[in-house]
PDB file of N, CA and C in Angstrom:
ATOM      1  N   UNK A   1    -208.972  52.987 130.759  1.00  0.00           N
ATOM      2  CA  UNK A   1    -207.638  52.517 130.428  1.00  0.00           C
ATOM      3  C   UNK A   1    -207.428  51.189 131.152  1.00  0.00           C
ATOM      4  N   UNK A   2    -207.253  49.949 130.651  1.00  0.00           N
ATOM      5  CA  UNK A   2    -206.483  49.038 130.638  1.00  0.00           C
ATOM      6  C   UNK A   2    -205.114  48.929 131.879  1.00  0.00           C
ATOM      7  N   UNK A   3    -204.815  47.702 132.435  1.00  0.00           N
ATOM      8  CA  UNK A   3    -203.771  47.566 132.938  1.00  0.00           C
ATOM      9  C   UNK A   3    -202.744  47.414 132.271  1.00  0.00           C
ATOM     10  N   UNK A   4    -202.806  46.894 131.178  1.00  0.00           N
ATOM     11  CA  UNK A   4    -202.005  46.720 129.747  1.00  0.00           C
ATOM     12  C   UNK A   4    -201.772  48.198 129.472  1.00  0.00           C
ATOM     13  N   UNK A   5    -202.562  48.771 128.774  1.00  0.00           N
ATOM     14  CA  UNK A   5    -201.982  49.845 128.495  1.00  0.00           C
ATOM     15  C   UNK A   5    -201.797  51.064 129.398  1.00  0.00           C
ATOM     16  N   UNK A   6    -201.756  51.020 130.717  1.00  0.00           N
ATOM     17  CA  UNK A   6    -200.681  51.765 131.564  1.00  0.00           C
ATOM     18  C   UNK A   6    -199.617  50.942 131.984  1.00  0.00           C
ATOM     19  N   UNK A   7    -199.492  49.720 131.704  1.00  0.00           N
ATOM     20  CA  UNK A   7    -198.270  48.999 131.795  1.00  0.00           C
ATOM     21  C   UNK A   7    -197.605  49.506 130.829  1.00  0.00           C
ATOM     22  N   UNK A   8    -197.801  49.927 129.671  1.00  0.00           N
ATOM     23  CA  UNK A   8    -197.147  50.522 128.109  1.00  0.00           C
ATOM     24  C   UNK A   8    -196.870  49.702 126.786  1.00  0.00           C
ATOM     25  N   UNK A   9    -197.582  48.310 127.646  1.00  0.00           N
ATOM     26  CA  UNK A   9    -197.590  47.653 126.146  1.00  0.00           C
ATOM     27  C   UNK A   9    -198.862  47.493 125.473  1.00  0.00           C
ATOM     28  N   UNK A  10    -198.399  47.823 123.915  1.00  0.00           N
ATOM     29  CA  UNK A  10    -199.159  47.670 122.986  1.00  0.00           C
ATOM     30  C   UNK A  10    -200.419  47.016 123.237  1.00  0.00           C
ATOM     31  N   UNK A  11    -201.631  47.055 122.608  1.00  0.00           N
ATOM     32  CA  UNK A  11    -202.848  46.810 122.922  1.00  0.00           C
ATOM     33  C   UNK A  11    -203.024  45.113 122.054  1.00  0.00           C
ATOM     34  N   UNK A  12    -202.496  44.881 121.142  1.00  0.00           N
ATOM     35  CA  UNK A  12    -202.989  43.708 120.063  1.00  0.00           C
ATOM     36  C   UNK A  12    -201.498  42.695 120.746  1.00  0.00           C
ATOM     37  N   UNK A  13    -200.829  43.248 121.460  1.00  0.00           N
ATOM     38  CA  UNK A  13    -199.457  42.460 121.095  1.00  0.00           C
ATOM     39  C   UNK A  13    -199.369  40.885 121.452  1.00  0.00           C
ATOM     40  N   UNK A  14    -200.482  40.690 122.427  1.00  0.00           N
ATOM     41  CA  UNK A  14    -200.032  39.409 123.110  1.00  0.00           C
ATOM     42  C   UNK A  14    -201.511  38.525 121.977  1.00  0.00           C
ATOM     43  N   UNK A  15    -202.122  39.294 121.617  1.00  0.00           N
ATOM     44  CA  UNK A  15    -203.040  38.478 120.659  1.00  0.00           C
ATOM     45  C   UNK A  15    -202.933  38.095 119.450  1.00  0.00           C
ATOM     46  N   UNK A  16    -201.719  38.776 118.824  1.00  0.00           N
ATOM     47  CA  UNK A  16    -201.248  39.260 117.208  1.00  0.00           C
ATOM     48  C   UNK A  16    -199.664  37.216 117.705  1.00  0.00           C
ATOM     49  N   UNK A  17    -199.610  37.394 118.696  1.00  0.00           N
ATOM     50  CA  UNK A  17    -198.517  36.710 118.877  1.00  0.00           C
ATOM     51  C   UNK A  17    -199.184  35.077 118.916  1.00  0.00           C
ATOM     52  N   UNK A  18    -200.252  34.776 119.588  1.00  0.00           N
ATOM     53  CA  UNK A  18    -200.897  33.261 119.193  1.00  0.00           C
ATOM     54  C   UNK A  18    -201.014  32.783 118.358  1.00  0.00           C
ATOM     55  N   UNK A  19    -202.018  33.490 116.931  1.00  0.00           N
ATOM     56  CA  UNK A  19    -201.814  32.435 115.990  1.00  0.00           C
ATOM     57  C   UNK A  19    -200.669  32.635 115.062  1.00  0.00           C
ATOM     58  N   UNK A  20    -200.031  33.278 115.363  1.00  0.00           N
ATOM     59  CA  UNK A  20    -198.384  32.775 114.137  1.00  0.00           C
ATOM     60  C   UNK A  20    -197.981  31.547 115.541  1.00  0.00           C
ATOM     61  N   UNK A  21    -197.750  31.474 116.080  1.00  0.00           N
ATOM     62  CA  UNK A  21    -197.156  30.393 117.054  1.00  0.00           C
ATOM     63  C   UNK A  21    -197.805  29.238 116.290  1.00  0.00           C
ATOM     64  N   UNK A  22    -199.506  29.255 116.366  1.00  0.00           N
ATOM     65  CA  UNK A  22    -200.186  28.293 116.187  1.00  0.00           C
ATOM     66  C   UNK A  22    -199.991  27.624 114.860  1.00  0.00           C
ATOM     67  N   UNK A  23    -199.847  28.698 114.085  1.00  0.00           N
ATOM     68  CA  UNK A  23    -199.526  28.545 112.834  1.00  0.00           C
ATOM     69  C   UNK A  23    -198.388  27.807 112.573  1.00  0.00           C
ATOM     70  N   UNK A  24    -197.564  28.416 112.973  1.00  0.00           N
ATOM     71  CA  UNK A  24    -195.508  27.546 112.690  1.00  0.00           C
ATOM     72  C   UNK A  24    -195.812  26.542 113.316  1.00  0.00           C
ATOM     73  N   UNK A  25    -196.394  26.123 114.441  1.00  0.00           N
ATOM     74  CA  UNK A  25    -196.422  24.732 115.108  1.00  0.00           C
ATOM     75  C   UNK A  25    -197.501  23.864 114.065  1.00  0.00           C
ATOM     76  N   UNK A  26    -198.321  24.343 113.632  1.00  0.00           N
ATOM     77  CA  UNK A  26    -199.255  23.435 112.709  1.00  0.00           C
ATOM     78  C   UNK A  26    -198.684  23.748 111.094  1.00  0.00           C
ATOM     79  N   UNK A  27    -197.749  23.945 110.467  1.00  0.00           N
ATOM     80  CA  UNK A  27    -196.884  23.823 109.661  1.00  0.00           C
ATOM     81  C   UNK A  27    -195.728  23.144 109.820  1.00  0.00           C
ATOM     82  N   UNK A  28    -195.038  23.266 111.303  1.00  0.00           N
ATOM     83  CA  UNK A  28    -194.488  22.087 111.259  1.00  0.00           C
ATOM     84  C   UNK A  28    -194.733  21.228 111.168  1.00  0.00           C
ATOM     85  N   UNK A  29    -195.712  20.625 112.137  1.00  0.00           N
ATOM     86  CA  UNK A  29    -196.341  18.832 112.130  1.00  0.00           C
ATOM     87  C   UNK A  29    -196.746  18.541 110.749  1.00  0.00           C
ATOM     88  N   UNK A  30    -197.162  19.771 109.918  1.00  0.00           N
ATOM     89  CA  UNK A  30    -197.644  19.279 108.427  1.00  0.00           C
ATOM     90  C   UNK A  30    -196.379  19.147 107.435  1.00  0.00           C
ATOM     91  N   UNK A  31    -195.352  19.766 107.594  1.00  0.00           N
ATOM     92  CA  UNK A  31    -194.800  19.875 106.882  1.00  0.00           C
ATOM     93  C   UNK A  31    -193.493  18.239 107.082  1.00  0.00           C
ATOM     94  N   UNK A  32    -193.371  18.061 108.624  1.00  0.00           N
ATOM     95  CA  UNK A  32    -192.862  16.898 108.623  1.00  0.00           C
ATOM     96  C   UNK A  32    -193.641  14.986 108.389  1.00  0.00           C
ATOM     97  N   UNK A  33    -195.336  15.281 108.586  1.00  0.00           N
ATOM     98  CA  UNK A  33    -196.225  14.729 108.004  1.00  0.00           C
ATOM     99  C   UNK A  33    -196.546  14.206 106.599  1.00  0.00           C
ATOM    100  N   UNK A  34    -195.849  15.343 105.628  1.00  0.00           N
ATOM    101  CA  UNK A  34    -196.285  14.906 104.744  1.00  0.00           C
ATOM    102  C   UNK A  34    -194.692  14.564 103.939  1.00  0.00           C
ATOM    103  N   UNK A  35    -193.389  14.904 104.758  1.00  0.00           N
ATOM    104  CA  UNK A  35    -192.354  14.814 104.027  1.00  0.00           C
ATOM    105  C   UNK A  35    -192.645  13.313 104.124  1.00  0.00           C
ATOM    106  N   UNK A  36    -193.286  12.237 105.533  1.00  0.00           N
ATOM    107  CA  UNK A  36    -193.047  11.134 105.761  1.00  0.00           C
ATOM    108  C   UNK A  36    -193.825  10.590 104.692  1.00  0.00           C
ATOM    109  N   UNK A  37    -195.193  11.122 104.305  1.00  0.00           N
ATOM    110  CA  UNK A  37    -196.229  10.420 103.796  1.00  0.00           C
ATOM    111  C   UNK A  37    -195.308  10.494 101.951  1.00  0.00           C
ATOM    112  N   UNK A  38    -194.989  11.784 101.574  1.00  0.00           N
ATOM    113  CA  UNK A  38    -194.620  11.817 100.369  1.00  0.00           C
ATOM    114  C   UNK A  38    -193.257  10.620  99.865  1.00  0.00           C
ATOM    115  N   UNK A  39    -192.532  10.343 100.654  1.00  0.00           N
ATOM    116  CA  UNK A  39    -191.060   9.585 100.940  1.00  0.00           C
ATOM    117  C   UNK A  39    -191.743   7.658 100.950  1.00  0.00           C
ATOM    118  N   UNK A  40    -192.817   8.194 101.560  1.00  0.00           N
ATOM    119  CA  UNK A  40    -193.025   6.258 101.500  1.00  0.00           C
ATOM    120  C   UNK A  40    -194.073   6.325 100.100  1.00  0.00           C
ATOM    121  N   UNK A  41    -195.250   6.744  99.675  1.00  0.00           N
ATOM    122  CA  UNK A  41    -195.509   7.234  98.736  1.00  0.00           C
ATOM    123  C   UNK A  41    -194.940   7.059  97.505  1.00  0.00           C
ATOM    124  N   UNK A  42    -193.802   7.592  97.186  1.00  0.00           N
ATOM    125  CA  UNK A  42    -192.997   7.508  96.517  1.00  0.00           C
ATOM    126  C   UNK A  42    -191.608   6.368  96.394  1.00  0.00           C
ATOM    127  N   UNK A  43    -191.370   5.849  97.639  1.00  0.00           N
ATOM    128  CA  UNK A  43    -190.757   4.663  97.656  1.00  0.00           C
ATOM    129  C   UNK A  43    -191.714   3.508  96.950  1.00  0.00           C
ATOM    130  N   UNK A  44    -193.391   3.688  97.295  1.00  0.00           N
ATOM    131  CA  UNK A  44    -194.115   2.581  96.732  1.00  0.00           C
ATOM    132  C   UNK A  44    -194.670   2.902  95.125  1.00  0.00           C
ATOM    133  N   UNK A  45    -194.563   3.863  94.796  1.00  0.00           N
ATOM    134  CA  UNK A  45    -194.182   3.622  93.121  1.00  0.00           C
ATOM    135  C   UNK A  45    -193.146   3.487  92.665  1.00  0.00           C
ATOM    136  N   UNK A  46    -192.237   3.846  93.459  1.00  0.00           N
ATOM    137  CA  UNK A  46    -190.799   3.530  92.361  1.00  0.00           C
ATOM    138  C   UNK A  46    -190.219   1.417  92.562  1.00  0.00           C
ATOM    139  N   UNK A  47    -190.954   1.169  93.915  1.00  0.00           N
ATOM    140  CA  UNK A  47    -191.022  -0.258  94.002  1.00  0.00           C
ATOM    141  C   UNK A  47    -191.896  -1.024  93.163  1.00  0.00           C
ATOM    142  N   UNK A  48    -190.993  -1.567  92.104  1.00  0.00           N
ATOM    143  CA  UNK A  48    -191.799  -2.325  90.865  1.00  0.00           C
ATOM    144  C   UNK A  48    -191.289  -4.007  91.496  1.00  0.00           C
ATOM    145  N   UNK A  49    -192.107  -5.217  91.313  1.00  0.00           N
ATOM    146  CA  UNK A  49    -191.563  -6.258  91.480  1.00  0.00           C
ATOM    147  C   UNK A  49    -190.741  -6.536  89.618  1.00  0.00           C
ATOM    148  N   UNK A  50    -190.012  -8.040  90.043  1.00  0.00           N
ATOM    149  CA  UNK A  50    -189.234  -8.593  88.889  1.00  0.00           C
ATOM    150  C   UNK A  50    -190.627  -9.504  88.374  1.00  0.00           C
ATOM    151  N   UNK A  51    -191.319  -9.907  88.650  1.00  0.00           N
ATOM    152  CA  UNK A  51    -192.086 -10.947  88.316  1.00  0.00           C
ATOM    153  C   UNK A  51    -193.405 -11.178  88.932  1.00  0.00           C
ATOM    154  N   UNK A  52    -194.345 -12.010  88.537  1.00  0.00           N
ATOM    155  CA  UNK A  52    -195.510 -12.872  89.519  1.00  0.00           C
ATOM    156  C   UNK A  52    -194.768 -13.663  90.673  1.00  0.00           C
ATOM    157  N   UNK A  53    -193.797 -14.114  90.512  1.00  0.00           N
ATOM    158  CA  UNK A  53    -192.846 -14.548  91.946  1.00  0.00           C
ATOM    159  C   UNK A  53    -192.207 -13.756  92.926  1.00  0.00           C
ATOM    160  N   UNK A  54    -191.982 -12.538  92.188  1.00  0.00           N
ATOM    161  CA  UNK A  54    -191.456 -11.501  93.783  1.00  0.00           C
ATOM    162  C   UNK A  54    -192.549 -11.487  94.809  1.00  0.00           C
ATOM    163  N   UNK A  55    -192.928 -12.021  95.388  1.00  0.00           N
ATOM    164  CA  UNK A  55    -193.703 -11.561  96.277  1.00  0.00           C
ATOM    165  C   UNK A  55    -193.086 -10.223  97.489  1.00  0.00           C
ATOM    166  N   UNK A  56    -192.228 -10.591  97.981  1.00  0.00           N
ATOM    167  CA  UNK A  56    -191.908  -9.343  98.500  1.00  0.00           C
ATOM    168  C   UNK A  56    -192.006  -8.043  98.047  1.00  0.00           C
ATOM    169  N   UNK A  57    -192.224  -7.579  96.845  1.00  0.00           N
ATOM    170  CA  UNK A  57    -191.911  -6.442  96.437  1.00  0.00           C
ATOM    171  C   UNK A  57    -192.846  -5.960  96.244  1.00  0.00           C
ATOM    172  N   UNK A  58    -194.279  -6.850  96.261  1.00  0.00           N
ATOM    173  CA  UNK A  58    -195.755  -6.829  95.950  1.00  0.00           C
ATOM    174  C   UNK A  58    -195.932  -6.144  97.320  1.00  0.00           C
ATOM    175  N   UNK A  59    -195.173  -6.954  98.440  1.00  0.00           N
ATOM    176  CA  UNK A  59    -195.674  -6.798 100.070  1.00  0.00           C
ATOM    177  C   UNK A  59    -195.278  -5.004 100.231  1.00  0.00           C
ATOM    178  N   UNK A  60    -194.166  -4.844  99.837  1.00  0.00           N
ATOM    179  CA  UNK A  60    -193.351  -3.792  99.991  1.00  0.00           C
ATOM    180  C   UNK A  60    -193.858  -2.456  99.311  1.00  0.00           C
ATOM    181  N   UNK A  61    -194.472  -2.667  97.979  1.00  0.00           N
ATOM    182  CA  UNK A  61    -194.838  -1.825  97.572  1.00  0.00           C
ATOM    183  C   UNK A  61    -196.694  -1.304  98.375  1.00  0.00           C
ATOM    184  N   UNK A  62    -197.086  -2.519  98.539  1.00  0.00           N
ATOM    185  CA  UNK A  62    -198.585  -2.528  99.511  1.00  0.00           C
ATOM    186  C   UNK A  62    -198.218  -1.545 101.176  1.00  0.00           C
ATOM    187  N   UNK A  63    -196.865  -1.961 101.679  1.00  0.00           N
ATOM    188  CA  UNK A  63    -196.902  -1.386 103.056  1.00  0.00           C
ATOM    189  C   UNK A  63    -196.698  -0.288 102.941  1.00  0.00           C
ATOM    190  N   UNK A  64    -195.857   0.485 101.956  1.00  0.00           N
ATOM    191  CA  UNK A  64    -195.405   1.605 101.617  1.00  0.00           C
ATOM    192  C   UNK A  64    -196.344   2.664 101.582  1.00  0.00           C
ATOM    193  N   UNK A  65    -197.221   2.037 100.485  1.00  0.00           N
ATOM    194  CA  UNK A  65    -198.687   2.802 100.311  1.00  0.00           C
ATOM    195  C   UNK A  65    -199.626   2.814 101.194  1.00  0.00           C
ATOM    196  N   UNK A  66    -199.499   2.111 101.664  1.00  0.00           N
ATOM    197  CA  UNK A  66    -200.558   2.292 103.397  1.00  0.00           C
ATOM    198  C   UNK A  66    -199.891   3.076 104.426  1.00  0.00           C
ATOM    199  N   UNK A  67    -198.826   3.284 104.650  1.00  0.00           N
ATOM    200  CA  UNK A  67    -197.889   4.405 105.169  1.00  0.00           C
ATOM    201  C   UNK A  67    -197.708   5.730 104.995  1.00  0.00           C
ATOM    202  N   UNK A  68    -197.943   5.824 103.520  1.00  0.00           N
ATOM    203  CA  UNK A  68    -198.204   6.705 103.182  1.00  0.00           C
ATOM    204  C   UNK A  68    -199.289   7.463 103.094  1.00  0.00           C
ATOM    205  N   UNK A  69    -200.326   6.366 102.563  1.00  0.00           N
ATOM    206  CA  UNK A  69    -201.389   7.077 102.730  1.00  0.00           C
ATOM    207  C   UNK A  69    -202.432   7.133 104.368  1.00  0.00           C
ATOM    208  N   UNK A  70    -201.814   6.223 105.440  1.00  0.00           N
ATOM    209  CA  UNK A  70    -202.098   6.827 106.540  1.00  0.00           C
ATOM    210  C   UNK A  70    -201.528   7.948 107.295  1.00  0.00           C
ATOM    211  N   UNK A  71    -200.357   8.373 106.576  1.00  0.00           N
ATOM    212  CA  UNK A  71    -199.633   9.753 107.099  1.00  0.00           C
ATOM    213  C   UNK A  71    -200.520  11.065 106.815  1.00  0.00           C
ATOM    214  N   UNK A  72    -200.799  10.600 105.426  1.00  0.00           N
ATOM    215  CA  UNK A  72    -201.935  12.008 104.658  1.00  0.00           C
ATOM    216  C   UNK A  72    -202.808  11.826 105.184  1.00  0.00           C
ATOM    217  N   UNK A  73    -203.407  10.910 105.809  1.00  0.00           N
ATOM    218  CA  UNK A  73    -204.615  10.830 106.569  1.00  0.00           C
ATOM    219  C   UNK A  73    -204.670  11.333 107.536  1.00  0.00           C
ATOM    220  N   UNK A  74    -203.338  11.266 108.324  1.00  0.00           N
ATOM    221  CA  UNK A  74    -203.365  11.756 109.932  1.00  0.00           C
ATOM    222  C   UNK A  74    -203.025  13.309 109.356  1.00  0.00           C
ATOM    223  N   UNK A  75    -202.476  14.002 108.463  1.00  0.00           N
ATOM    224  CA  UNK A  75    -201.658  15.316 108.719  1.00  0.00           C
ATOM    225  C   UNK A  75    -203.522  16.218 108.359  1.00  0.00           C
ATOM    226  N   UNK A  76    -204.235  15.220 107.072  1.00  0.00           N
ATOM    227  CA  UNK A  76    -205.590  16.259 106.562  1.00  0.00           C
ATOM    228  C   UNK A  76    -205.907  16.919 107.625  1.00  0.00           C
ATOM    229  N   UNK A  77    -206.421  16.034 109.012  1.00  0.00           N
ATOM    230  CA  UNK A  77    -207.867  17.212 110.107  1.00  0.00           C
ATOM    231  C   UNK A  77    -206.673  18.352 110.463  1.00  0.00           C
ATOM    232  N   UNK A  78    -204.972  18.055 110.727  1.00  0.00           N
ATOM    233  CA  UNK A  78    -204.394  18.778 111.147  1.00  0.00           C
ATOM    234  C   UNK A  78    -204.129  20.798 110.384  1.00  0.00           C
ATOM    235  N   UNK A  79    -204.114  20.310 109.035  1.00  0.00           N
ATOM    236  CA  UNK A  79    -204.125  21.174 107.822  1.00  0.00           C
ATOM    237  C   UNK A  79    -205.975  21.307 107.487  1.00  0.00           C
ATOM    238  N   UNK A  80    -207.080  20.920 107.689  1.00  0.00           N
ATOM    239  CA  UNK A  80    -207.881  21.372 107.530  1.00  0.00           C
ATOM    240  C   UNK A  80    -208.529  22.132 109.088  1.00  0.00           C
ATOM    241  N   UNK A  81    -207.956  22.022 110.074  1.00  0.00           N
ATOM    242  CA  UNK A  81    -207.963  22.588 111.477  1.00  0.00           C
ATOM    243  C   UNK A  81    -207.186  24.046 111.489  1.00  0.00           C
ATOM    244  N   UNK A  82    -206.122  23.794 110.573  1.00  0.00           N
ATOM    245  CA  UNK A  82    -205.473  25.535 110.777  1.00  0.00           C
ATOM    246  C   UNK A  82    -205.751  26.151 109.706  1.00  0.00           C
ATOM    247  N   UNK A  83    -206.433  25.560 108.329  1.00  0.00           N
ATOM    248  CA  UNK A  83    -206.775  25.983 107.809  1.00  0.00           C
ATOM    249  C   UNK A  83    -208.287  27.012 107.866  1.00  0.00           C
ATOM    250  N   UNK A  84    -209.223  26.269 108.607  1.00  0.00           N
ATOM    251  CA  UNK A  84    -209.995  26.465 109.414  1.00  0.00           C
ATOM    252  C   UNK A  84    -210.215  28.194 110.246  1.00  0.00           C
ATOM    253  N   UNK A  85    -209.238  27.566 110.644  1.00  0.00           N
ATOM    254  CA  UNK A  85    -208.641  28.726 112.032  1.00  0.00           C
ATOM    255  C   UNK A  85    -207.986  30.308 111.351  1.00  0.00           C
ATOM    256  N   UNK A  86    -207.493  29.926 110.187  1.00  0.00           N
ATOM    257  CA  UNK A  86    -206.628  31.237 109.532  1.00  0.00           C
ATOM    258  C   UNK A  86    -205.353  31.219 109.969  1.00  0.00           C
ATOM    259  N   UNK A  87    -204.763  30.173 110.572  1.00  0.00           N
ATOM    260  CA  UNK A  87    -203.578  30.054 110.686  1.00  0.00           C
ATOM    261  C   UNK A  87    -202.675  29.730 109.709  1.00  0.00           C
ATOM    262  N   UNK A  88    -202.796  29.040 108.890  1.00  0.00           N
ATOM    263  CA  UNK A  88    -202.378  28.852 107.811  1.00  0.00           C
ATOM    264  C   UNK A  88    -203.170  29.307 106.150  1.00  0.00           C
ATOM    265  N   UNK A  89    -202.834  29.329 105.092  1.00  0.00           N
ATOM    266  CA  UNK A  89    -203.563  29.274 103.731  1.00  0.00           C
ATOM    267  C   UNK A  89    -203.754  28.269 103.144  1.00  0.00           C
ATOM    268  N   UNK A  90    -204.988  28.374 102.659  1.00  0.00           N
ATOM    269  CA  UNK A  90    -205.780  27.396 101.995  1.00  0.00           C
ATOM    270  C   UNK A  90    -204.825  26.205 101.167  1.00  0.00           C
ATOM    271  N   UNK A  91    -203.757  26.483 100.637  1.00  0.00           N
ATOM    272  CA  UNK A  91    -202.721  25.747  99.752  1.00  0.00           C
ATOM    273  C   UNK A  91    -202.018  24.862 100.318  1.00  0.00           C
ATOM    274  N   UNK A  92    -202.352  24.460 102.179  1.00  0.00           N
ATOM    275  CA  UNK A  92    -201.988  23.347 102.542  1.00  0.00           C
ATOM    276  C   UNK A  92    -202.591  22.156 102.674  1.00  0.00           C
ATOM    277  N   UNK A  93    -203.718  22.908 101.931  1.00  0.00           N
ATOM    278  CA  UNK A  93    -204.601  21.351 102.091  1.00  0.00           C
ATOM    279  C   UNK A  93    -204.167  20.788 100.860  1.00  0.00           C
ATOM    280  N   UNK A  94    -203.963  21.494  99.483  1.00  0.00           N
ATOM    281  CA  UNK A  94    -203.041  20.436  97.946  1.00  0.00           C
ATOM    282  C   UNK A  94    -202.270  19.306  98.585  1.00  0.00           C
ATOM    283  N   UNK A  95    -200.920  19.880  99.239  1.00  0.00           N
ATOM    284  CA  UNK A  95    -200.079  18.115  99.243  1.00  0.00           C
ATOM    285  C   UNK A  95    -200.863  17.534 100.253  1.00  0.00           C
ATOM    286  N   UNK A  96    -201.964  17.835 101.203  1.00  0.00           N
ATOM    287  CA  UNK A  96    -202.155  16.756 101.938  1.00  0.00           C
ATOM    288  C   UNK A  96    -203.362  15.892 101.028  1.00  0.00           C
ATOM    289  N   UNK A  97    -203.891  15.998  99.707  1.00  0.00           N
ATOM    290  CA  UNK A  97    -204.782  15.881  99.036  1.00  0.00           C
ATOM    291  C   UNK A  97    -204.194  15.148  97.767  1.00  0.00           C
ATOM    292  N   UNK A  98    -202.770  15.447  97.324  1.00  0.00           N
ATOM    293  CA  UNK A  98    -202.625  15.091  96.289  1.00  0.00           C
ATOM    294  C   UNK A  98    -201.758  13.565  96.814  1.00  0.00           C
ATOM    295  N   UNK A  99    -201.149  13.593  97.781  1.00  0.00           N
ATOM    296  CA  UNK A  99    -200.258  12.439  98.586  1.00  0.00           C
ATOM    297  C   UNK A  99    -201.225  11.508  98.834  1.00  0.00           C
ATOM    298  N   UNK A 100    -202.344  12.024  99.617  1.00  0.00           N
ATOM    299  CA  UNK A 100    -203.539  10.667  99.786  1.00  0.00           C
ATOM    300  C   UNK A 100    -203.997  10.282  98.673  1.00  0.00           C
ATOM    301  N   UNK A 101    -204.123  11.158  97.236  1.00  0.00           N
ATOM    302  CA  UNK A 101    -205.144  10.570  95.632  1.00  0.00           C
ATOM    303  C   UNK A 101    -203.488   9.251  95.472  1.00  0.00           C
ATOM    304  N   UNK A 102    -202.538   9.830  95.189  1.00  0.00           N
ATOM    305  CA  UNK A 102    -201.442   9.408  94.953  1.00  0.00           C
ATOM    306  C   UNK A 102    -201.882   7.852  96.045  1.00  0.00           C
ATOM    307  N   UNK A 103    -201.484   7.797  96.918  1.00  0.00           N
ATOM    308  CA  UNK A 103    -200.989   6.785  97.839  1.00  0.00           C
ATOM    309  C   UNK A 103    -202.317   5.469  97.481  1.00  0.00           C
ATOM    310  N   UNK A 104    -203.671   6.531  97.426  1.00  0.00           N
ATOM    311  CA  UNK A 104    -204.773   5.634  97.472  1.00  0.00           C
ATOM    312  C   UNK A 104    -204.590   5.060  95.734  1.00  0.00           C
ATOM    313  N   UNK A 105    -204.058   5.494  94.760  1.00  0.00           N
ATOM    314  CA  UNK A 105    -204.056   5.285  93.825  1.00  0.00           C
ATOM    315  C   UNK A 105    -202.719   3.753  93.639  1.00  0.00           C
ATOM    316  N   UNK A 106    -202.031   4.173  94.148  1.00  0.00           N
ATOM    317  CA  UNK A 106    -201.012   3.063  94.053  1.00  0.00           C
ATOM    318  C   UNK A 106    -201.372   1.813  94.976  1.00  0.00           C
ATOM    319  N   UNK A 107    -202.218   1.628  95.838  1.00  0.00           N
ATOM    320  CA  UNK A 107    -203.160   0.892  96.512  1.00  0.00           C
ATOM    321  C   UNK A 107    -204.067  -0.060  95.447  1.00  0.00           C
ATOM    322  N   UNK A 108    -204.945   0.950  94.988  1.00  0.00           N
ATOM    323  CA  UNK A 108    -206.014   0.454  93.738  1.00  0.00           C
ATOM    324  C   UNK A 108    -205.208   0.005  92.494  1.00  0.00           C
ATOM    325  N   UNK A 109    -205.757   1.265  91.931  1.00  0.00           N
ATOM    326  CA  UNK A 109    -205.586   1.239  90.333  1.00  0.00           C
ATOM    327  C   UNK A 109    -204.326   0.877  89.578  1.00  0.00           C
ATOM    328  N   UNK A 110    -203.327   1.307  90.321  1.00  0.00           N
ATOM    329  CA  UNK A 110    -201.609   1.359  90.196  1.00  0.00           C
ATOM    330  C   UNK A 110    -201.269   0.328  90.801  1.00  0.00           C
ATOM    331  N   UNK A 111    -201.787  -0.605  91.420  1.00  0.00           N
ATOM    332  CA  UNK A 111    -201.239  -1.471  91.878  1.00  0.00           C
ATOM    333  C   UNK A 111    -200.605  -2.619  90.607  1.00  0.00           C
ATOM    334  N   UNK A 112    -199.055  -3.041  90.801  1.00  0.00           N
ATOM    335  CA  UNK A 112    -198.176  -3.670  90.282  1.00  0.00           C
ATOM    336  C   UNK A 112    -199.520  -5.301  89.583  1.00  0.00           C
ATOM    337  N   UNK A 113    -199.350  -5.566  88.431  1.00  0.00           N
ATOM    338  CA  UNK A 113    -200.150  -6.966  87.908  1.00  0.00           C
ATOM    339  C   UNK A 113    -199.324  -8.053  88.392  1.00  0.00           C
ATOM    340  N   UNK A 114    -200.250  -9.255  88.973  1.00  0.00           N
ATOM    341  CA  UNK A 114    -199.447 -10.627  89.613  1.00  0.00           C
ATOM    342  C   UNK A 114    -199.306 -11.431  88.423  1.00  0.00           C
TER     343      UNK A 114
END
């Protein structure tokens, strides 16, 4: 017998209690990660310029998308780390996957014509 269990607590309790911690803490950082990455992301497609003369809006829509898509960059090892671990399910790696195709896409291919 255990010091634990002549103390009277439960045998799993203090082990059953780490990874949900680990978990909600690595769902948060992902979940506020990718609200940032999805928000600029999406600010840089809906930023169309007026012309070959806006230049600003060219700049604006370029910083946006690099913001974005360095947010999805930083949140992936975080969501493929708890994913990893079993702290989280496999379905958090989608928005950190579809925000970076997105972000890298409005970079390239989507990028506004001068």
């Amino acid at each position: 017998m255990t010091a634990q269990q002549a103390a009277g607590a439960p045998r799993g309790a203090r082990a059953s209690k780490a990874p949900r911690l680990k978990g909600i803490a690595c769902a948060f950082l992902l979940a506020i990660g990718l609200l940032v990455a999805g928000a600029a992301t999406g600010i840089a497609y809906l930023s169309n310029p007026l012309g070959p003369w806006d230049h600003q809006a060219f700049d604006h829509v370029q910083l946006f998308a690099k913001i974005g898509l360095a947010f999805a960059l930083l949140t992936a090892p975080v969501a493929a780390l708890a994913v990893a671990r079993r702290w989280l399910r496999p379905w958090w790696i989608v928005p950190c996957l579809v925000i970076t195709m997105a972000a890298w896409g409005r970079l390239t291919v989507f990028f506004p014509a001068r």
